[in-house]
Protein backbone atom coordinates (compact mmCIF):
# COMPACT_ATOMS: atom_id res chain seq x y z
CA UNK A 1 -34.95 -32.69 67.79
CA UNK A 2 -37.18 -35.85 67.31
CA UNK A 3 -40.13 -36.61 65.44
CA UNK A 4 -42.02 -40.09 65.38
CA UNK A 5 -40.02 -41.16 62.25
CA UNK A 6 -37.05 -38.87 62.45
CA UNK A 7 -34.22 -37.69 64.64
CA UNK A 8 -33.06 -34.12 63.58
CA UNK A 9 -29.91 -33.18 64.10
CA UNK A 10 -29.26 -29.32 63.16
CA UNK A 11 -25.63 -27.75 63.68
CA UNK A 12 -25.11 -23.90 63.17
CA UNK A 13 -22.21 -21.20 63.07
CA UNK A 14 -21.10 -17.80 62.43
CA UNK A 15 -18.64 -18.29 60.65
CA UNK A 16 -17.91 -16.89 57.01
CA UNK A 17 -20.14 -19.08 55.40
CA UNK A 18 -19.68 -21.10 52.37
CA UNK A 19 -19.59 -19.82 48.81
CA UNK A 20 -22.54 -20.08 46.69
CA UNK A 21 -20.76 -22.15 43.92
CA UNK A 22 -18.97 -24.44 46.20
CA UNK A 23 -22.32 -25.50 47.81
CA UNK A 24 -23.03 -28.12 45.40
CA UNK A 25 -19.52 -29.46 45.90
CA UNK A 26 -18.95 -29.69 49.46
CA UNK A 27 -20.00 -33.93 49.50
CA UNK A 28 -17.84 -34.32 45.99
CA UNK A 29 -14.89 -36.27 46.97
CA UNK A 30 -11.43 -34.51 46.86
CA UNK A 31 -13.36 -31.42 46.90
CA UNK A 32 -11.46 -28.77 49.21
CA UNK A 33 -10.75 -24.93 49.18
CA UNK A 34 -6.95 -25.35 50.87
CA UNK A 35 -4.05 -25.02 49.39
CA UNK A 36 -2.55 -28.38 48.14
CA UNK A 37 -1.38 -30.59 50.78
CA UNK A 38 -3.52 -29.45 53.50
CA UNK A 39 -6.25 -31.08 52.92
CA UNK A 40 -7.97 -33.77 51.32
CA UNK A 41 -11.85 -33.20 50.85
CA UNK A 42 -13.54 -36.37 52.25
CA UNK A 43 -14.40 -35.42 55.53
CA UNK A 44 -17.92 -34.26 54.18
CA UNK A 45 -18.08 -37.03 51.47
CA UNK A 46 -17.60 -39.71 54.01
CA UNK A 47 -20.19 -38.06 56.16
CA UNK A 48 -22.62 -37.56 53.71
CA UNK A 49 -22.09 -41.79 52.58
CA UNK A 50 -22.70 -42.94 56.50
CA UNK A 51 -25.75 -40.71 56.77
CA UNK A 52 -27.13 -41.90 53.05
CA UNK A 53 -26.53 -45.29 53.95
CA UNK A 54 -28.37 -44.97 57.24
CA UNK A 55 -31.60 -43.42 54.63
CA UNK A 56 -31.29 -40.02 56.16
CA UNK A 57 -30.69 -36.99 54.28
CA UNK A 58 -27.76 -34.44 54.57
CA UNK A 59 -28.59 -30.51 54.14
CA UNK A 60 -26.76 -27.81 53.75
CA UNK A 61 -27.33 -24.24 53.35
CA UNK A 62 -24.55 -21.34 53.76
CA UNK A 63 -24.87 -17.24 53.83
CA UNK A 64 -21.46 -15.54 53.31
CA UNK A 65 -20.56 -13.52 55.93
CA UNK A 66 -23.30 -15.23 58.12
CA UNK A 67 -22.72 -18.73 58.85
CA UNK A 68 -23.88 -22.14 57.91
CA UNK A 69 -25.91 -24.34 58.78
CA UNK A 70 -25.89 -28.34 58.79
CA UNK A 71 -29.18 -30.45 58.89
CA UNK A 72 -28.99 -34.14 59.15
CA UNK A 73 -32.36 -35.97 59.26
CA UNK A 74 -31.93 -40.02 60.47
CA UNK A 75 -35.00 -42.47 60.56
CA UNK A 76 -35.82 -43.90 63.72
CA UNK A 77 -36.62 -47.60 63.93
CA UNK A 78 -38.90 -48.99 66.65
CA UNK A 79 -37.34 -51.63 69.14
């Protein structure tokens, strides 16, 4: 999706969702639910630096048992 000012970029599953309490986690670096050594955690952290550094905004919100869903909002800039 586009506005004027904004491109909107909205990614959705079914999946199992996140947990409530790891919600406020998920961009903390090193943060991962796996079992040590398969995984690091800072696929989401890097993601969320790129898109902060580009002044757009990272959201998530998560159901268990429903899915999540993933909105990233970037600025446009006029050529």
């Amino acid at each position: 999706m586009k506005t004027d000012k904004n491109a909107i970029i909205k990614i959705t599953d079914s999946g199992c969702g996140i947990n409530k309490g790891h919600l406020p986690k998920v961009t903390d670096p090193f943060f991962t639910t796996k079992d040590p050594g398969k995984g690091t955690g800072l696929g989401l952290t890097i993601t969320y630096r790129i898109i902060k550094d580009h002044n757009g905004q990272f959201k998530i919100g998560s159901k268990q048992n429903i899915g999540t869903t993933v909105t990233i909002i970037l600025p446009l800039k006029k050529a």
